[in-house]
PDB file of N, CA and C in Angstrom:
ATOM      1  N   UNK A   1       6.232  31.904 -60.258  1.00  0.00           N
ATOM      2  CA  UNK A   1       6.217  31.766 -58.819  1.00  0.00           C
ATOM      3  C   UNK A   1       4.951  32.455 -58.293  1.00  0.00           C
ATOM      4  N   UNK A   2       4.200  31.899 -57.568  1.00  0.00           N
ATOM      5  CA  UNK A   2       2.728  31.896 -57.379  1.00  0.00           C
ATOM      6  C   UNK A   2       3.061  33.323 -55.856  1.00  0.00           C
ATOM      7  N   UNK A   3       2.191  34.314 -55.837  1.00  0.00           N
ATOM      8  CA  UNK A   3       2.782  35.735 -54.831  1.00  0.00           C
ATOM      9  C   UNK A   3       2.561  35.216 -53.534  1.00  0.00           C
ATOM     10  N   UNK A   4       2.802  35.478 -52.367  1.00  0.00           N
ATOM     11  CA  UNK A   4       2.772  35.126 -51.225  1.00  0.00           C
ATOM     12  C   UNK A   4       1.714  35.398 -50.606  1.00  0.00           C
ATOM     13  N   UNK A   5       0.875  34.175 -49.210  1.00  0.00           N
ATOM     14  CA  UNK A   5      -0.742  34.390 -49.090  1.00  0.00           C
ATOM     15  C   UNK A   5      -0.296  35.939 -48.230  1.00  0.00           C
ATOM     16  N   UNK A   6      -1.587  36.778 -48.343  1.00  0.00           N
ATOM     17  CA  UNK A   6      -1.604  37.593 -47.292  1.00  0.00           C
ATOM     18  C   UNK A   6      -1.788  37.444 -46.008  1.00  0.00           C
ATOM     19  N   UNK A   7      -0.802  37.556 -45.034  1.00  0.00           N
ATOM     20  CA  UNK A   7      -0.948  37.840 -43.782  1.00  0.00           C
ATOM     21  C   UNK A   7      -2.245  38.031 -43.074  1.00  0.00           C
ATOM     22  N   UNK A   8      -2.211  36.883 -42.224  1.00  0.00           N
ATOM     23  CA  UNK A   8      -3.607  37.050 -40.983  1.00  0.00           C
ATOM     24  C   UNK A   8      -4.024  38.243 -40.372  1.00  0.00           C
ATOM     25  N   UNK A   9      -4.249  39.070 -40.071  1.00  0.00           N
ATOM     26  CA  UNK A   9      -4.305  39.815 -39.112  1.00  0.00           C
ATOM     27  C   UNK A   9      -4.053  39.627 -37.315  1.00  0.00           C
ATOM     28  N   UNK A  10      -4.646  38.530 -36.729  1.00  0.00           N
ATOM     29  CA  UNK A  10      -4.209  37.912 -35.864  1.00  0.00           C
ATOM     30  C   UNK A  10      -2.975  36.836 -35.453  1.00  0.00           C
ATOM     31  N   UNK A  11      -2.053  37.044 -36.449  1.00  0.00           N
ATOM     32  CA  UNK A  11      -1.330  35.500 -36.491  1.00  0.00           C
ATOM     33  C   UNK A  11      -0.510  36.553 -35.053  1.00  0.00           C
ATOM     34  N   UNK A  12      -0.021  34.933 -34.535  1.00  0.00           N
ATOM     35  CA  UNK A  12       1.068  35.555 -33.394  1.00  0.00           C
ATOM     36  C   UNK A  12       2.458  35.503 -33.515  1.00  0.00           C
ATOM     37  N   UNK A  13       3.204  36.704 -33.623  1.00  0.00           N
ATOM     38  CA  UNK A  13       4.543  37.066 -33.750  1.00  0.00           C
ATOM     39  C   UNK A  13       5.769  36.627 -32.723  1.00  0.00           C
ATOM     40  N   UNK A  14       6.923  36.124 -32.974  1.00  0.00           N
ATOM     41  CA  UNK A  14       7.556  35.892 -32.003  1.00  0.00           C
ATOM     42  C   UNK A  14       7.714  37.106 -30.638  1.00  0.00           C
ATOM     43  N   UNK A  15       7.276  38.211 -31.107  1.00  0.00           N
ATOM     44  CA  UNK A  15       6.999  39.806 -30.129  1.00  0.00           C
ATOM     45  C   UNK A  15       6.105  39.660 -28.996  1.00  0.00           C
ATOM     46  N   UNK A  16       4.848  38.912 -29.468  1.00  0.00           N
ATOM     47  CA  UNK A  16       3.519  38.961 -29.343  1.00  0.00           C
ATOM     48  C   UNK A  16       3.721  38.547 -27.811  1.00  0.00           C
ATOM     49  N   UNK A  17       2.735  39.134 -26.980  1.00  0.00           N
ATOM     50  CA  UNK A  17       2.495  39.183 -25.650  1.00  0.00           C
ATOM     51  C   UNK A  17       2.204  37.744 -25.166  1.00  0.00           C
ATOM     52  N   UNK A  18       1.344  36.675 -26.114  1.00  0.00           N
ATOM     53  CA  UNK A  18       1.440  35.474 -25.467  1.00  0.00           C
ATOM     54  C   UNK A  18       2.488  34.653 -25.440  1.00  0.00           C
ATOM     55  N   UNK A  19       3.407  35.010 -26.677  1.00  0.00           N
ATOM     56  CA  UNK A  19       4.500  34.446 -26.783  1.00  0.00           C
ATOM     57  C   UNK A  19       5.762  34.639 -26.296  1.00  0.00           C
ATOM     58  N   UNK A  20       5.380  35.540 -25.254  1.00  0.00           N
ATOM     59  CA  UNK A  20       6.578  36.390 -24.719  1.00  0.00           C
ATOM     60  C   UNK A  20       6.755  36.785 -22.946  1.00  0.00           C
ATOM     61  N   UNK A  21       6.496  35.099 -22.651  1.00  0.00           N
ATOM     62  CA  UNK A  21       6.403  35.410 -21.456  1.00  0.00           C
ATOM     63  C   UNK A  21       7.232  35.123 -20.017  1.00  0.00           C
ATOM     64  N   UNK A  22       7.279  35.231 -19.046  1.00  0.00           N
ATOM     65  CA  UNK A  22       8.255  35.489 -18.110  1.00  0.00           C
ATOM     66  C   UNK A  22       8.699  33.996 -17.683  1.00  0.00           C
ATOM     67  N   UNK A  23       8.431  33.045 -18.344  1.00  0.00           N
ATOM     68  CA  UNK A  23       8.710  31.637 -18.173  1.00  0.00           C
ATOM     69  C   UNK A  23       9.578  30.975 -19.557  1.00  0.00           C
ATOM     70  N   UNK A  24      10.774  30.468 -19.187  1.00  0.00           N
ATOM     71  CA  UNK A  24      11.631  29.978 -20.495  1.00  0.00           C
ATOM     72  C   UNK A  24      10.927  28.253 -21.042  1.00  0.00           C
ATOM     73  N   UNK A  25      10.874  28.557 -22.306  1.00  0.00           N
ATOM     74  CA  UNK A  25      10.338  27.319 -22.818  1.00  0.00           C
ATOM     75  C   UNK A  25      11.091  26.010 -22.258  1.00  0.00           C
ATOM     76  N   UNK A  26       9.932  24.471 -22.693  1.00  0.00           N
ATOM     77  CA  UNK A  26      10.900  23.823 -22.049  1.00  0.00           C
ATOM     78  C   UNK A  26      12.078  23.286 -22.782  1.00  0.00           C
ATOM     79  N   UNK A  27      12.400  23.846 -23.856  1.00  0.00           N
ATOM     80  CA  UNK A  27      13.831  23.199 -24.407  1.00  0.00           C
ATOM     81  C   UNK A  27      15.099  24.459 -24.197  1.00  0.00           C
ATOM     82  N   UNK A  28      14.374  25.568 -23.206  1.00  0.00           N
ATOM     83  CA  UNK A  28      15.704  26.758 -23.061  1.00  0.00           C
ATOM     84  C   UNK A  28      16.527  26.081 -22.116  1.00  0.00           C
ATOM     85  N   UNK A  29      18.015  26.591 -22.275  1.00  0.00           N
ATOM     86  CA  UNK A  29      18.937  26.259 -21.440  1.00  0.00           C
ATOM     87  C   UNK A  29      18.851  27.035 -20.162  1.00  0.00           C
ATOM     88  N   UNK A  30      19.038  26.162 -19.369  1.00  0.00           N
ATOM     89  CA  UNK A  30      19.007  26.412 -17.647  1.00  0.00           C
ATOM     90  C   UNK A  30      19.942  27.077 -17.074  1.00  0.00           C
ATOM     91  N   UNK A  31      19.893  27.874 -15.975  1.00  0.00           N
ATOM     92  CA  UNK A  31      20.847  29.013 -15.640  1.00  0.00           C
ATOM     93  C   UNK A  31      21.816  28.524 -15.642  1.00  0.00           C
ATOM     94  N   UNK A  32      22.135  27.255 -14.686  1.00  0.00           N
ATOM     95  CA  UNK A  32      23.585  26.808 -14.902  1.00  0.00           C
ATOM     96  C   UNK A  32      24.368  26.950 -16.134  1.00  0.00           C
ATOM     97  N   UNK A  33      23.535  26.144 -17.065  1.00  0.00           N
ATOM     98  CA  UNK A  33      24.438  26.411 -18.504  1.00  0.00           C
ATOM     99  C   UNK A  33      24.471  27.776 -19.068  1.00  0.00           C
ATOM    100  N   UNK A  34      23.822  29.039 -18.581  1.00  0.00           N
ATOM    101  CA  UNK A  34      24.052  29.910 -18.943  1.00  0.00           C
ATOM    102  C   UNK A  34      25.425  30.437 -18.339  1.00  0.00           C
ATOM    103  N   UNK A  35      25.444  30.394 -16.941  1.00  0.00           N
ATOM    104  CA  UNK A  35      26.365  30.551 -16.123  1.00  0.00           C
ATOM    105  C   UNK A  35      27.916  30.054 -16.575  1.00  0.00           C
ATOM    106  N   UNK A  36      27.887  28.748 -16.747  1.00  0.00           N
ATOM    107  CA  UNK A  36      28.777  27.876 -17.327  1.00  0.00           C
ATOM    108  C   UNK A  36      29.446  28.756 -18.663  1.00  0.00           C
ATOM    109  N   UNK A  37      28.582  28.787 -19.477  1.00  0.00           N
ATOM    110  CA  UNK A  37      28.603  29.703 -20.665  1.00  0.00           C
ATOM    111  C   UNK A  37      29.297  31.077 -20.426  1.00  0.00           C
ATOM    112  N   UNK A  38      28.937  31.769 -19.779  1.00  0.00           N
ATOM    113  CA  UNK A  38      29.304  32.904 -19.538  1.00  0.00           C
ATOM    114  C   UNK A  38      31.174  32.857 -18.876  1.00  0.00           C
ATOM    115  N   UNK A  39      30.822  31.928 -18.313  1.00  0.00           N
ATOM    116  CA  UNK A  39      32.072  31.637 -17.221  1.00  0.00           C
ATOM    117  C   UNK A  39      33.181  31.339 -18.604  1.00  0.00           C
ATOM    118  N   UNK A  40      32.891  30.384 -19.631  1.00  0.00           N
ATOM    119  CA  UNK A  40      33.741  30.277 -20.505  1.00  0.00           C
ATOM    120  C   UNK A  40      34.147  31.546 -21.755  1.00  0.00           C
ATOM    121  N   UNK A  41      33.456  32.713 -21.170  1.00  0.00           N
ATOM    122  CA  UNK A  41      33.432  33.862 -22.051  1.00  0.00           C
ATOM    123  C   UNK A  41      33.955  35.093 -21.714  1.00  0.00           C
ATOM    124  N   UNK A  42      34.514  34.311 -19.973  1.00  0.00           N
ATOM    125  CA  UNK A  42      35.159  35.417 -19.566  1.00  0.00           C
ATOM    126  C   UNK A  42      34.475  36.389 -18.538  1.00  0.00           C
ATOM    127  N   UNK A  43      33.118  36.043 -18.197  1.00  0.00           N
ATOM    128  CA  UNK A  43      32.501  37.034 -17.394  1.00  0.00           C
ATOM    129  C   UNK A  43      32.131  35.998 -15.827  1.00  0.00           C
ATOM    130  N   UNK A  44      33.135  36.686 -15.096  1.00  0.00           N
ATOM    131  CA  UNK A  44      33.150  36.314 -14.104  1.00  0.00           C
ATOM    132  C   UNK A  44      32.978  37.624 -12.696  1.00  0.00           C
ATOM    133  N   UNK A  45      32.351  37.252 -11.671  1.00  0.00           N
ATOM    134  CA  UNK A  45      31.372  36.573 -11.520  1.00  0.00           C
ATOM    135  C   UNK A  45      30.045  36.895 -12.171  1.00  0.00           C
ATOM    136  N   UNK A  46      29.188  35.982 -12.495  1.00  0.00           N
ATOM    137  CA  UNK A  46      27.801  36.292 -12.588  1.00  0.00           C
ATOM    138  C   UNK A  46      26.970  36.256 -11.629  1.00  0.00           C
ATOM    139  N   UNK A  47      26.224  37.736 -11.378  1.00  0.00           N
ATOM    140  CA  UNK A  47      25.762  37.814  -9.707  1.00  0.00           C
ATOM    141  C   UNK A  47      23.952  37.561 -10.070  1.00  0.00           C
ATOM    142  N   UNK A  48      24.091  37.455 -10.948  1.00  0.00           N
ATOM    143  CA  UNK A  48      22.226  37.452 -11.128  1.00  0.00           C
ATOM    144  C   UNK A  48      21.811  36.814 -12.551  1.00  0.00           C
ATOM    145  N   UNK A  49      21.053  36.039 -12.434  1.00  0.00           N
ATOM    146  CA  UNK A  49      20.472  35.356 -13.693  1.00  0.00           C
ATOM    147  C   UNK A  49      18.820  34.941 -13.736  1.00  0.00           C
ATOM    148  N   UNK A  50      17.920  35.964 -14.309  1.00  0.00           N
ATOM    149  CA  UNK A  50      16.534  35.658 -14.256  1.00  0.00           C
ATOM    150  C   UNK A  50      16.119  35.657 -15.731  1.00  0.00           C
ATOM    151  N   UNK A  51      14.805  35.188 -15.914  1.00  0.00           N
ATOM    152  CA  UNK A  51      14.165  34.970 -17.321  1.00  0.00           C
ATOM    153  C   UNK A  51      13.262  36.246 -17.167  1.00  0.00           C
ATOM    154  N   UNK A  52      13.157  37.069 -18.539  1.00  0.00           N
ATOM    155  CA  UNK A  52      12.183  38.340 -18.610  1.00  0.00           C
ATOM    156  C   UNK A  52      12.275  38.629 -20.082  1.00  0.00           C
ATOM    157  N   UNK A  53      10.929  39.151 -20.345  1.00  0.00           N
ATOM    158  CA  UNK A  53      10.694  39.097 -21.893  1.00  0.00           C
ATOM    159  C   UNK A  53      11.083  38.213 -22.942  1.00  0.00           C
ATOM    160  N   UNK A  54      11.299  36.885 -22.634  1.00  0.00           N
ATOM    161  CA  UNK A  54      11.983  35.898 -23.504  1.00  0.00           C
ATOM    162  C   UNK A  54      13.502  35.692 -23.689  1.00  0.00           C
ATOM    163  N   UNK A  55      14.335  36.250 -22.804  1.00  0.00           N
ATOM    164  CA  UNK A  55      15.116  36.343 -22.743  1.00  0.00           C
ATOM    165  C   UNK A  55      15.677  36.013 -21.542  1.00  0.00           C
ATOM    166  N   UNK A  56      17.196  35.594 -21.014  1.00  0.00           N
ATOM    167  CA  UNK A  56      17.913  35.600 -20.202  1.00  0.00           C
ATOM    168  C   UNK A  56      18.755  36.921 -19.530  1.00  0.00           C
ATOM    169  N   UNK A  57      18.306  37.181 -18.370  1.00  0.00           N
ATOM    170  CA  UNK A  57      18.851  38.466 -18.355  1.00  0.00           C
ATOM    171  C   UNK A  57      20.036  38.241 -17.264  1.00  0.00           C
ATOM    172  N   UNK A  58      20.993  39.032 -17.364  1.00  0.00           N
ATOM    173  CA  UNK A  58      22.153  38.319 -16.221  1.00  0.00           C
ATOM    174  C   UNK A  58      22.983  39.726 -15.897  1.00  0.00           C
ATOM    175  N   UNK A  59      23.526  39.829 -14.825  1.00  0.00           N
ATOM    176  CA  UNK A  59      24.004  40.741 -14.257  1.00  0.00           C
ATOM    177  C   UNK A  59      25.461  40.124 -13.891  1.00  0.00           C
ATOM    178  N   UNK A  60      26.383  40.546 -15.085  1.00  0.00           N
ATOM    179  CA  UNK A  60      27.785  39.638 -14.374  1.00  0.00           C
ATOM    180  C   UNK A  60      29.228  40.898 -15.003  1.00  0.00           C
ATOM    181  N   UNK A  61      30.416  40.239 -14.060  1.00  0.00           N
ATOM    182  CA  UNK A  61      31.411  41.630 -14.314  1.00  0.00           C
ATOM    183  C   UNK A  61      32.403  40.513 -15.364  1.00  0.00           C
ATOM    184  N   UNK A  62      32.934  41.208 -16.074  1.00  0.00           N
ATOM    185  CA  UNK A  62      34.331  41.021 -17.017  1.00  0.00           C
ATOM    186  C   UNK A  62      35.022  42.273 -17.004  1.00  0.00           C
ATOM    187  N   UNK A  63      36.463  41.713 -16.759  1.00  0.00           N
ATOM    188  CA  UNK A  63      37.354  42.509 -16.245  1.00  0.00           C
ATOM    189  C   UNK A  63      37.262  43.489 -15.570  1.00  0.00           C
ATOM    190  N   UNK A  64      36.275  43.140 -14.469  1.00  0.00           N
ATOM    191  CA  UNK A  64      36.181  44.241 -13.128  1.00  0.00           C
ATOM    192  C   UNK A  64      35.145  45.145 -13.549  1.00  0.00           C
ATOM    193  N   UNK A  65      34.405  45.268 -15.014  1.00  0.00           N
ATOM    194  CA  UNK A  65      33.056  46.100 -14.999  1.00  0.00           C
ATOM    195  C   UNK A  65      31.646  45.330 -14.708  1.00  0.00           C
ATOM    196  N   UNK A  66      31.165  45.792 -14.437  1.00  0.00           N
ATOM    197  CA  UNK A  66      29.299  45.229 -14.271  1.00  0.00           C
ATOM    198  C   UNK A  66      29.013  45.238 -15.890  1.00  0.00           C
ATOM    199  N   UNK A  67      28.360  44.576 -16.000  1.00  0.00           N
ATOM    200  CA  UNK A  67      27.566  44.271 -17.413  1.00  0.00           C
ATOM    201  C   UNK A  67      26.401  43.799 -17.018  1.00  0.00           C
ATOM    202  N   UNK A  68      26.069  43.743 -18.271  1.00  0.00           N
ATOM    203  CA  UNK A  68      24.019  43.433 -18.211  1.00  0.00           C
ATOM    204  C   UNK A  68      23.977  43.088 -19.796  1.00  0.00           C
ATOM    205  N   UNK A  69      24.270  42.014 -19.291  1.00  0.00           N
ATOM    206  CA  UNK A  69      24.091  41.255 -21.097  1.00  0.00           C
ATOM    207  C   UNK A  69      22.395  40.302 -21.190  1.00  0.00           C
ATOM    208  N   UNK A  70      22.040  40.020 -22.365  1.00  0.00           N
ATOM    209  CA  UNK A  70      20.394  39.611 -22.841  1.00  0.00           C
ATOM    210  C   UNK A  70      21.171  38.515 -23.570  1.00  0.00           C
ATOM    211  N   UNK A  71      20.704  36.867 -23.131  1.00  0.00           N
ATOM    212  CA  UNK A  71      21.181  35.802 -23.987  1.00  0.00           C
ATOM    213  C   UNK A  71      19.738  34.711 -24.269  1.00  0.00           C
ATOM    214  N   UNK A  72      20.047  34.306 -25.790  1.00  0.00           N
ATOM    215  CA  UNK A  72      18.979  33.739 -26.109  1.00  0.00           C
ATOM    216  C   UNK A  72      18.308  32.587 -25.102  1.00  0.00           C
ATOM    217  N   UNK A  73      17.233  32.589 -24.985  1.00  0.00           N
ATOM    218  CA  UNK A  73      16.526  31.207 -24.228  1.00  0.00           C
ATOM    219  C   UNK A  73      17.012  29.994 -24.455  1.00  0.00           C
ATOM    220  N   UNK A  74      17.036  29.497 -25.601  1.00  0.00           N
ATOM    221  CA  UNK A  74      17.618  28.284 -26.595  1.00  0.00           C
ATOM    222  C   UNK A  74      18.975  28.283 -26.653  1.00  0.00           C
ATOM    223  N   UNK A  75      19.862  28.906 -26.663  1.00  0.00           N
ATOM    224  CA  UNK A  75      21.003  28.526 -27.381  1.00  0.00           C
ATOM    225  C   UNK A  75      22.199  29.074 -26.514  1.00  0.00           C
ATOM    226  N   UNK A  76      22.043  30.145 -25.706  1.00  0.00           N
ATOM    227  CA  UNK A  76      22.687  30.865 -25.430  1.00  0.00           C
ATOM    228  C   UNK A  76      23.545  31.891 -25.795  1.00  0.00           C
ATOM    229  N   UNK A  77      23.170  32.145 -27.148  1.00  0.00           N
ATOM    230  CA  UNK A  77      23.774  33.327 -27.780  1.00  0.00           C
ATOM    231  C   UNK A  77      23.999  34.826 -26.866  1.00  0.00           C
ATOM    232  N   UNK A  78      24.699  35.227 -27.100  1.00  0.00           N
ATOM    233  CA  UNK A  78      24.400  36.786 -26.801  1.00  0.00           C
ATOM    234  C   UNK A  78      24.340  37.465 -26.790  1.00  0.00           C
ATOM    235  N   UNK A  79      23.323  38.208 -26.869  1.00  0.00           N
ATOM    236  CA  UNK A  79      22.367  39.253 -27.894  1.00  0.00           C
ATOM    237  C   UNK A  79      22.524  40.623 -27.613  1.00  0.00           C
ATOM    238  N   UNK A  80      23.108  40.878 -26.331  1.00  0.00           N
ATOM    239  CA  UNK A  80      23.056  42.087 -25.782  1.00  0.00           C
ATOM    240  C   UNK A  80      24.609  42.255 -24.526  1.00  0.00           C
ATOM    241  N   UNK A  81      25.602  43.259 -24.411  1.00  0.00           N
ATOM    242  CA  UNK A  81      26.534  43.662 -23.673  1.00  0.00           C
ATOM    243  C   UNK A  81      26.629  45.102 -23.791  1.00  0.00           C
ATOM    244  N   UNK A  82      25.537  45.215 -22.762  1.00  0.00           N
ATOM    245  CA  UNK A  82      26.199  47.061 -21.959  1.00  0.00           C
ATOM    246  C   UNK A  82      26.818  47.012 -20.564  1.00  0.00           C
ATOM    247  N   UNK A  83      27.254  48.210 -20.380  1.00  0.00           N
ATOM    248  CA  UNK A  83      27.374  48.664 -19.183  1.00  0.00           C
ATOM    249  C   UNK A  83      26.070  48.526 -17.961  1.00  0.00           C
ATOM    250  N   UNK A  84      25.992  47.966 -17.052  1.00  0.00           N
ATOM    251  CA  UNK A  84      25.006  47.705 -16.262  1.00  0.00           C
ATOM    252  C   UNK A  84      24.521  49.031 -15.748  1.00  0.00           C
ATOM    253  N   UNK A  85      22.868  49.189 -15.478  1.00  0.00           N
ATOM    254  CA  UNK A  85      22.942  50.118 -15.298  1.00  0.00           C
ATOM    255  C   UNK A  85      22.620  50.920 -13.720  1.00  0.00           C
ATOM    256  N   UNK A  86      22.729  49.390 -12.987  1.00  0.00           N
ATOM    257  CA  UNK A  86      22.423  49.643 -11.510  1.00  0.00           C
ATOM    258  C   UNK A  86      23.745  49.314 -10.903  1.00  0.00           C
TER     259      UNK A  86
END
């Protein structure tokens, strides 16, 4: 098995500042379906839903707490559930 090429120095990382920007690609799912999504997960209401760092960021309560969950652009996974912190 032939070793793997070495790494660019410049290649761009899914991290990387151009790739990581405050606009959702055009195949990410749209707030509604995030909303929708969420709504089927139990987090009701969702009071806020904006795009930041590549991500979906949403401000919604389940069972009467605030949360601040991070859901993928694409798919709607979700990547992140804390306690909100505003």
């Amino acid at each position: 098995m032939p070793p793997d090429p070495p790494l660019q120095p410049n290649l761009n990382l899914p991290d990387s500042e151009d790739l990581d920007s405050g606009v959702p690609s055009e195949i990410a799912m749209q707030p509604a379906e995030i909303r929708h999504r969420l709504h089927r997960l139990g987090f009701k209401p969702v009071t806020d839903i904006h795009f930041a760092r590549g991500r979906w960021q949403v401000i919604a309560y389940r069972q009467g707490e605030k949360r601040w969950l991070q859901l993928d652009e694409n798919t709607g996974l979700l990547l992140s559930d804390r306690p909100a912190p505003y």
